[in-house]
Structure formats: structure tokens, C-alpha cells
Protein backbone atom coordinates (compact mmCIF):
# COMPACT_ATOMS: atom_id res chain seq x y z
CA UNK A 1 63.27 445.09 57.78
CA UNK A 2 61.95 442.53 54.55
CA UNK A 3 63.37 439.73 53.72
CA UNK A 4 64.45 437.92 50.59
CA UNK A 5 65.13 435.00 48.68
CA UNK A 6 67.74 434.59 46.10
CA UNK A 7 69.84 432.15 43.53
CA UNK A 8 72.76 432.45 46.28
CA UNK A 9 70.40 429.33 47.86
CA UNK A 10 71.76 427.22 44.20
CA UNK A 11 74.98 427.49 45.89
CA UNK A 12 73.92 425.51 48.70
CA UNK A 13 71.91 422.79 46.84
CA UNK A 14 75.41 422.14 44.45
CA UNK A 15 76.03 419.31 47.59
CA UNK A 16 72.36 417.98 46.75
CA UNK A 17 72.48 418.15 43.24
CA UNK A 18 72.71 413.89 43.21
CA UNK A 19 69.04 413.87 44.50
CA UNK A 20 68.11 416.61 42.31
CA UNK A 21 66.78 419.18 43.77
CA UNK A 22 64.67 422.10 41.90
CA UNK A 23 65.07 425.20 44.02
CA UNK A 24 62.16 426.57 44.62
CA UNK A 25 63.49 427.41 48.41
CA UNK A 26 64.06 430.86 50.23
CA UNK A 27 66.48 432.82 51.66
CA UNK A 28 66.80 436.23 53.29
CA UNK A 29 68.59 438.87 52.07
CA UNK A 30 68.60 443.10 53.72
CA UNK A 31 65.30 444.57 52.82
CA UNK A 32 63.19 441.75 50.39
CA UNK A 33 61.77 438.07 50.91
CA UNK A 34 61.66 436.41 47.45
CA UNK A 35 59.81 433.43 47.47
CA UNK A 36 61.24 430.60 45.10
CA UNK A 37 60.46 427.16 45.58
CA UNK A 38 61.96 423.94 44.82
CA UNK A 39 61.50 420.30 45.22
CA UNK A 40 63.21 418.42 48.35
CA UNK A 41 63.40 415.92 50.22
CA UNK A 42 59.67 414.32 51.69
CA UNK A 43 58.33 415.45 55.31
CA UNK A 44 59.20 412.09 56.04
CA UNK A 45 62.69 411.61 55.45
CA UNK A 46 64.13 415.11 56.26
CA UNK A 47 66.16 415.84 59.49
CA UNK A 48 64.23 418.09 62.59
CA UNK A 49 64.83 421.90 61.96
CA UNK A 50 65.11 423.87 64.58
CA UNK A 51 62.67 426.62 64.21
CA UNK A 52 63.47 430.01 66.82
CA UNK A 53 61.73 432.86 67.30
CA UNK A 54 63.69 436.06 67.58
CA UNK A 55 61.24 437.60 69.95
CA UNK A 56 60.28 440.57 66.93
CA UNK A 57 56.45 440.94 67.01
CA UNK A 58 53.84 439.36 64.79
CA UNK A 59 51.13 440.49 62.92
CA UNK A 60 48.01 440.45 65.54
CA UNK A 61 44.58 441.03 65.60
CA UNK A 62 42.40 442.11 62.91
CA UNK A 63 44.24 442.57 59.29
CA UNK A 64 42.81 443.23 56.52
CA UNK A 65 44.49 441.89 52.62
CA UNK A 66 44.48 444.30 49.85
CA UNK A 67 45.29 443.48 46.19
CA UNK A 68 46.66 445.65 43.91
CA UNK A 69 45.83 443.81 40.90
CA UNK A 70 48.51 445.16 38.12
CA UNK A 71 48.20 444.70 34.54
CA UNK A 72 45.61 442.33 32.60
CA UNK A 73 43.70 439.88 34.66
CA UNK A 74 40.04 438.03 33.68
CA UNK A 75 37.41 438.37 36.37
CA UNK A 76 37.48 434.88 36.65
CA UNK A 77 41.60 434.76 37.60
CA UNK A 78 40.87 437.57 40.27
CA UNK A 79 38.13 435.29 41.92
CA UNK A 80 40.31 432.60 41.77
CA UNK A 81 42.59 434.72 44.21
CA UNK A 82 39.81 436.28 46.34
CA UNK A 83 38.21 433.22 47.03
CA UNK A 84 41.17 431.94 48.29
CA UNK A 85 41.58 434.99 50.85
CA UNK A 86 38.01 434.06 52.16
CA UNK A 87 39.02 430.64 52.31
CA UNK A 88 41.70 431.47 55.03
CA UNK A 89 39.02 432.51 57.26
CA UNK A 90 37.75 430.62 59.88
CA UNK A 91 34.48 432.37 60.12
CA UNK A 92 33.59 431.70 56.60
CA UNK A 93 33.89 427.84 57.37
CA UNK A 94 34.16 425.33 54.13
CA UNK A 95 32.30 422.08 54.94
CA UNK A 96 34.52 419.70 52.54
CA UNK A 97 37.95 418.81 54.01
CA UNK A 98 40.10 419.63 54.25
CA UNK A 99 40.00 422.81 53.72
CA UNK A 100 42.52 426.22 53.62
CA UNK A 101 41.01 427.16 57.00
CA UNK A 102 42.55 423.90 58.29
CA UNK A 103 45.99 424.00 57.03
CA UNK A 104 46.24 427.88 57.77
CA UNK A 105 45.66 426.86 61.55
CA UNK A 106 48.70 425.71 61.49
CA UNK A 107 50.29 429.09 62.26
CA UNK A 108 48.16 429.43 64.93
CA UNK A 109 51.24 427.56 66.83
CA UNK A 110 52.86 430.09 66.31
CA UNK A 111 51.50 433.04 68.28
CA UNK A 112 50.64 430.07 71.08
CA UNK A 113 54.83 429.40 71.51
CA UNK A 114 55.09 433.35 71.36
CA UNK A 115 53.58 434.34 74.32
CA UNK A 116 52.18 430.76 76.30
CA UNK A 117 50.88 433.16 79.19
CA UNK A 118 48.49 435.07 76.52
CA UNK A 119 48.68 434.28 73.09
CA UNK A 120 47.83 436.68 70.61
CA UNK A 121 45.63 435.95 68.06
CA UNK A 122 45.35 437.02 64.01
CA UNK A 123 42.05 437.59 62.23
CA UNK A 124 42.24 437.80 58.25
CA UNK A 125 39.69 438.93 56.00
CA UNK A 126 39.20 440.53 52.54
CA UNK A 127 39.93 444.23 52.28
CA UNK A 128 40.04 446.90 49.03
CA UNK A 129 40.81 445.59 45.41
CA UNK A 130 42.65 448.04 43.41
CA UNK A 131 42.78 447.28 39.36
CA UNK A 132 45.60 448.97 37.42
CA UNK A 133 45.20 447.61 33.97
CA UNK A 134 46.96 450.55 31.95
CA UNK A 135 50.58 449.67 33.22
CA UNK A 136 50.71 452.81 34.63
CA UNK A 137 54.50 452.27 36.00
CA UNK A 138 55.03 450.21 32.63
CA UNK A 139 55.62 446.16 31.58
CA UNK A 140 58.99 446.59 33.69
CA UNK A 141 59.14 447.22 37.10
CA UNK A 142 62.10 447.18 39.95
CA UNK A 143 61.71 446.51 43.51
CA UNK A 144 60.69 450.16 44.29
CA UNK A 145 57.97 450.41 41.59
CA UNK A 146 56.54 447.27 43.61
CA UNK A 147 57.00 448.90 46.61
CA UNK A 148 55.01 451.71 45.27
CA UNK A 149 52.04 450.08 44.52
CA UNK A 150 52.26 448.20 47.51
CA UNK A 151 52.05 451.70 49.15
CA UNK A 152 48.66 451.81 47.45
CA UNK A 153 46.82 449.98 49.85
CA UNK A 154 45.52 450.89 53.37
CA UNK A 155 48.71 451.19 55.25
CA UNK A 156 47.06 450.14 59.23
CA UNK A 157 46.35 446.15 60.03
CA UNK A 158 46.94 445.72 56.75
CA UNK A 159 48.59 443.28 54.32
CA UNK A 160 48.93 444.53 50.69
CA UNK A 161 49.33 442.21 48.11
CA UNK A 162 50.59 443.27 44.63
CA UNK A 163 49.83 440.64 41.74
CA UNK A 164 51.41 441.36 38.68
CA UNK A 165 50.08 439.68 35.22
CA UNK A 166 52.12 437.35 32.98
CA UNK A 167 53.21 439.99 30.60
CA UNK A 168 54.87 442.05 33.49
CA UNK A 169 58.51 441.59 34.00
CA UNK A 170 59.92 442.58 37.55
CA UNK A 171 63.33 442.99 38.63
CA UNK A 172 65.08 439.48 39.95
CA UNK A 173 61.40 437.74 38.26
CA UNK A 174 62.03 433.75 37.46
CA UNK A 175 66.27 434.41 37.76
CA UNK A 176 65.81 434.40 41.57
CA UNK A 177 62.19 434.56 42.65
CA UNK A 178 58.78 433.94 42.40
CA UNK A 179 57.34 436.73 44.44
CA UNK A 180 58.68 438.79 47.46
CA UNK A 181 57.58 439.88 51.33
CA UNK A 182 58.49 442.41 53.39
CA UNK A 183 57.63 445.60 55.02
CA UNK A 184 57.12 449.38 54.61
CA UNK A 185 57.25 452.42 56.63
CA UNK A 186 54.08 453.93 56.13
CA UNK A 187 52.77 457.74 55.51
CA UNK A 188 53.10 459.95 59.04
CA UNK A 189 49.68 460.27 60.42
CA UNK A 190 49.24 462.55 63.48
CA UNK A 191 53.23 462.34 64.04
CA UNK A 192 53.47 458.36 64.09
CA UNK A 193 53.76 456.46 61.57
CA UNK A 194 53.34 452.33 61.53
CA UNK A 195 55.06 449.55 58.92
CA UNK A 196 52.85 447.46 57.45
CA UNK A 197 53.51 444.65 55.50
CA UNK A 198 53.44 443.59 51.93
CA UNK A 199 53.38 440.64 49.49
CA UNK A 200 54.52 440.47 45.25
CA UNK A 201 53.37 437.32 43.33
CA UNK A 202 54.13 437.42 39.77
CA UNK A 203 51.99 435.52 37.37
CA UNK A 204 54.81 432.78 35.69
CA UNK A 205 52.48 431.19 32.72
CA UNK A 206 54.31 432.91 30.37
CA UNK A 207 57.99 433.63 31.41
CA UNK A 208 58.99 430.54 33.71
CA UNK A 209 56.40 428.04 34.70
CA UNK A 210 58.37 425.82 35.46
CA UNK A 211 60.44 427.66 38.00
CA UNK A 212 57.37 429.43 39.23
CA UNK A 213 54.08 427.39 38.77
CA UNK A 214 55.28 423.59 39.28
CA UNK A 215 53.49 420.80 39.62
CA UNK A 216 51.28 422.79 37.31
CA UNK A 217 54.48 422.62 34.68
CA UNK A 218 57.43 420.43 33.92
CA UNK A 219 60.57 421.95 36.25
CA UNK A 220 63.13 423.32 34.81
CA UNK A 221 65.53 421.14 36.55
CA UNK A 222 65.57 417.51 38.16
CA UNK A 223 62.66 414.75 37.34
CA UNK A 224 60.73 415.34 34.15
CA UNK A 225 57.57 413.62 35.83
CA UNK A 226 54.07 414.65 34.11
CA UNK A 227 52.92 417.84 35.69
CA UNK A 228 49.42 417.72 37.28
CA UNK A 229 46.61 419.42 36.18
CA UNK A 230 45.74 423.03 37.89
CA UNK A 231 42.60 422.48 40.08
CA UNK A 232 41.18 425.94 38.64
CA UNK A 233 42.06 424.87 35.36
CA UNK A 234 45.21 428.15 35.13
CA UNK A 235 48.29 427.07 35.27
CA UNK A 236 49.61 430.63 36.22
CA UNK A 237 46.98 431.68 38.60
CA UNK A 238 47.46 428.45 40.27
CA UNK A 239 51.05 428.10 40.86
CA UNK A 240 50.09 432.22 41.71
CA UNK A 241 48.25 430.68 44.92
CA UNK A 242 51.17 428.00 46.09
CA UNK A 243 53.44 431.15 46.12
CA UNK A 244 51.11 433.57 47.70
CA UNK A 245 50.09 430.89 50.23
CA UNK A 246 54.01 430.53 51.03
CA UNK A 247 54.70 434.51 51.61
CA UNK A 248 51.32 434.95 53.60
CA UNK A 249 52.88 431.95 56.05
CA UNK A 250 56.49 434.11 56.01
CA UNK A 251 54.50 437.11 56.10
CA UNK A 252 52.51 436.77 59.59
CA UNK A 253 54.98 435.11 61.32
CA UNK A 254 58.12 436.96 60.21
CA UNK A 255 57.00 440.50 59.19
CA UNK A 256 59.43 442.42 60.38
CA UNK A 257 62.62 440.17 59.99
CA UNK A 258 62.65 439.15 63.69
CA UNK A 259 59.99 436.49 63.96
CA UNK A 260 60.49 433.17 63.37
CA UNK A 261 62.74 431.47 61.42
CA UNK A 262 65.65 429.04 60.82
CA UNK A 263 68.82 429.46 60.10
CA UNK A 264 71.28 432.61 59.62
CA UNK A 265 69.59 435.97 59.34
CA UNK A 266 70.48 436.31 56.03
CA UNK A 267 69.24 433.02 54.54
CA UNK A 268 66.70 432.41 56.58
CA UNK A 269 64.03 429.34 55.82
CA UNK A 270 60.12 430.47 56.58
CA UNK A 271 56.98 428.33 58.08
CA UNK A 272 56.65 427.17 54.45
CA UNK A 273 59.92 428.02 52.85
CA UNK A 274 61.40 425.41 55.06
CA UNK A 275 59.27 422.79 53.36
CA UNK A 276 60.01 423.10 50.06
CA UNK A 277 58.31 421.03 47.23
CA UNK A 278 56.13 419.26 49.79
CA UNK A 279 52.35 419.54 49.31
CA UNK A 280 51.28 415.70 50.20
CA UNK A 281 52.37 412.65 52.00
CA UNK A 282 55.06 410.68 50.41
CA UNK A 283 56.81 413.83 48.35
CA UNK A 284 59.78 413.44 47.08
CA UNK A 285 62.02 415.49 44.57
CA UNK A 286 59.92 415.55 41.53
CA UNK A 287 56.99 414.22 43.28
CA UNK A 288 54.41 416.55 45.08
CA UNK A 289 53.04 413.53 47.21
CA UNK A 290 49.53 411.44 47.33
CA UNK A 291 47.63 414.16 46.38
CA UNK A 292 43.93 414.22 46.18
CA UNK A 293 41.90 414.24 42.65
CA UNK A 294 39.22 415.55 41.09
CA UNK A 295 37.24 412.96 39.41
CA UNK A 296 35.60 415.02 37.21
CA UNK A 297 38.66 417.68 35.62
CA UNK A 298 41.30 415.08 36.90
CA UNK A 299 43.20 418.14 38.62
CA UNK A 300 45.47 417.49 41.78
CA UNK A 301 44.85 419.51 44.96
CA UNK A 302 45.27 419.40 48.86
CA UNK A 303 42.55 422.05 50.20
CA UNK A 304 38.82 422.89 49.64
CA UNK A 305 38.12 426.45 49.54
CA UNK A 306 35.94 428.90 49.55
CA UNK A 307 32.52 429.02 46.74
CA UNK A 308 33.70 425.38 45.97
CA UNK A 309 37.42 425.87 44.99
CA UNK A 310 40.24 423.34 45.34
CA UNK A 311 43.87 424.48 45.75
CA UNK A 312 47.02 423.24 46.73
CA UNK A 313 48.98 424.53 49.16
CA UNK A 314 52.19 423.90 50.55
CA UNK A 315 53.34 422.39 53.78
CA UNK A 316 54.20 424.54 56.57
CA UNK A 317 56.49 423.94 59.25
CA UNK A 318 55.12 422.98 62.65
CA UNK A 319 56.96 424.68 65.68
CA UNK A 320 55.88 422.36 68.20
CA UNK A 321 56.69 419.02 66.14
CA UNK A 322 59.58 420.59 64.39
CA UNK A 323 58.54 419.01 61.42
CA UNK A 324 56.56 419.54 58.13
CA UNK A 325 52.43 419.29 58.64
CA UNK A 326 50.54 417.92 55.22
CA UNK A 327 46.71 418.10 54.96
CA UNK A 328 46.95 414.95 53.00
């Protein structure tokens, strides 16, 4: 089972509207997890969640994350994604912090409250790259075409990303979501087959940055504050990174649907999906939080990375607090 996140959420935000709330937030739906985010209330301010696991398994031990890079994309935007892969590792340690590594620890809690007696462990790292740049499904794609290149990738301990370029429309893209997770059955090997799970992140510089790529861009909705200037200097590929960082979070601790997660089954809220808008302490709707700065470009980030990137990343939800966990 995927899961997904849809407009239905707007809906539940109409009660909210008075603090102005950009929905940028996730629910589930049957088979697809579309990750939109929005601005809410600070980590500060908001009431407890309560957080259960649904005792469906994790993704453990060794995985490996494949892109399927689709349509046009510089070098320099792919390694602006790659790097941030390594950066997750804790093997590959960055010395300034804080750093990805750091905040990604955070879902170490998780697989320590799933089994206390033995907790499992997870070990990412950079698999294949696959580069389609002749369209070859076309500029328009539904939820099965991305299922089908997900399908690309190695299908065992695997997590396959598809990232799709700004001139790439796909099916529900900016009207309900930024970018999707769930999971597929994979090809019968020896009489067994496995699911393995899968990420979309569309690139939103072009068709609806600000539902898609805020701070980086004014938001459609709520506070018209300044936005902040992309640490990698790409507004796309950047707000590309706060959504993939979001659906890796759902990803390894909800895979199959059964993990963890609050709320109803079918509008469920994720480690980061229940922390929507908040990247730094202080955040408030419209407002990011104190984030860190770059003295020299003047860009806003939360995370050092990899080969001397900066990023920001959202917060994620910390089971044993019950509350949202900021780097900064």
C-alpha cells in the first residue's frame, strides 16, 4: 500500500484560514503519498501529536537510492541532489554543523520505539543514476507512467527516486502535490517477489513555486513576506530537496502504509508532514524561523552537507518528545 496527499487537506485548514495557513501539508489517500507542504503554526506553539506505529515493518538494513533523472537537468542540478544523498550518511561525516547527517538521526527514534528489545537499524547510500532526457513517456505523465520509471531502478533494498524537470507536467502536479511516495510490487524472481519503495519530486520553478519551492518563492497564499534566497543558488532544485527530504522521512518510516503515523489512515500526517512549514526556531505561518545565513550569497539554510553544500530541511517529528525537532 502508498500513500498520498491531496487538496481534500484545504478542507480542513478552511477552520485555520484566520492564521493563514499555506498548505503545504499531507494526507493519505489508497495507493499514493503526495507530498504538499504548507506553512503552520511554530514547533513551539502547536499542541502534542500523538504519533503510533501500526506495527507494519520499516525499511531496514542496507538500501540503496536510485534516481531516475527524467527530462532536462544541468550536471550541476543533479549534484545538487546527489550530494545531498551522501549527505544523509553517517559514514561520510560533514565536519560543519549541523549537518543532514544530524537532523536525519532523528528517525533513528524511530526503529529504537519499534522494537526496544533489538532495534533495527537503516543504512543509506548512493546507488545507480539513470538519465532519460528524450521524454521517452512524453512532457505529460500520470501516476502509472511514474510508477514505470520508478520500476526502472533496482527493485531489492532499494529506494527509487524519480525527479522530473520543470517542463514535465504530472498528473495531480502543483493542484494537489509536490511529489509522491509509495510502494511497488516488484518483478518475480525465483517465485518471490519483494515491494520496494519509491519517491516522485517534481521540479516547481516553472509551474508553481510558490506552492512547491517556498521560502525559495512568494506563497501562493497567506503572508507575502520576502522569500529567502536558495542556498544552491536554484530555486527549483532547492525547494526539490525540502520535498524530497520530507518523502524520504515518510518513506522509511511508513513504506508500506502501516508504519508510523498520525491520524486516520486515510489522511495520515508523516515524521515531517506533521511539521509543516517549520524549518527553524521561532516559525510561524509565513515565517520559516531563525534560520542560518550565508554571509557571502546571503542564502538561508538549516544543514551543511556533503562537498560543502547548505540545505534546508524540514522539521521532523520526534516520537519520543511528541513534538517537532529543529536543527536551528
Amino acid at each position: 500500500m502508498a500513500s498520498l496527499v491531496s487538496t481534500h487537506l484545504l478542507l480542513q485548514l478552511v477552520l485555520v484560514f484566520s492564521f493563514f495557513r499555506f498548505n503545504l501539508a499531507a494526507r493519505r489517500l489508497f495507493h499514493f503519498n503526495l507530498a504538499a507542504r504548507r506553512l503552520a503554526d511554530s514547533a513551539e506553539t502547536q499542541q502534542p501529536l500523538l504519533f503510533q506505529y501500526h506495527n507494519g515493518p520499516l525499511l531496514t538494513g542496507k538500501i540503496s537510492i536510485n534516481l531516475i533523472w527524467y527530462g532536462k537537468f544541468k550536471p550541476s542540478q543533479r549534484a545538487i541532489i546527489s550530494d545531498f544523498i551522501a549527505s544523509l550518511s553517517t559514514s561520510t561525516p560533514t565536519k560543519a554543523q549541523p549537518s543532514v547527517a544530524t537532523w536525519w538521526k532523528t528517525t533513528d527514534k524511530y526503529y529504537q520505539l519499534s522494537n526496544s528489545k533489538k532495534p533495527s537499524t537503516l543504512v543509506l547510500s548512493m546507488g545507480t543514476q539513470i538519465i532519460d532526457e528524450t521524454y521517452s513517456l512524453g512532457k505529460s505523465l500520470s501516476n502509472q507512467q511514474i510508477e514505470q520509471l520508478a520500476s526502472k531502478g533496482a527493485q531489492a533494498n532499494a529506494i527509487n527516486i524519480v525527479l522530473t524537470s520543470n517542463d514535465v507536467a504530472v498528473e495531480g502536479f502543483c493542484m494537489s502535490k509536490c511529489g509522491t511516495h509509495g510502494s511497488l510490487t516488484g518483478a518475480s524472481v525465483q517465485g518471490k517477489s519483494n515491494k520496494f519503495a519509491y519517491i516522485w519530486v517534481g521540479n516547481s520553478e516553472t509551474q508553481c513555486p510558490g506552492q512547491c519551492a517556498w521560502p525559495f518563492h512568494q506563497p501562493i497564499y497567506g503572508p507575502q513576506s520576502p522569500p529567502l534566497v536558495a542556498p544552491n543558488n536554484d530555486v527549483g532544485l532547492d525547494g526539490m530537496v525540502i520535498n524530497l527530504a520530507s518523502l524520504l522521512a515518510g518513506t522509511t518510516t511508513n513504506p508500506f502504509g502501516n508504519g508510523y503515523f498520525q491520524g486516520p489512515k486515510d489522511a495520515p500526517l508523516e515524521a515531517a508532514s506533521a511539521c509543516p512549514g517549520v524549518y527553524g526556531k521561532g516559525a510561524y505561518p509565513g515565517y520559516a524561523g531563525d534560520l542560518l545565513v550565508d554571509p557571502a550569497t546571503g542564502a538561508s539554510y538549516n544543514a551543511n552537507g556533503a562537498n560543502g553544500r547548505k540545505y534546508l530541511v524540514p522539521a521532523l517529528f520526534d516520537p519520543s518528545t511528541q513534538t517537532c525537532s529543529i536543527l536551528v
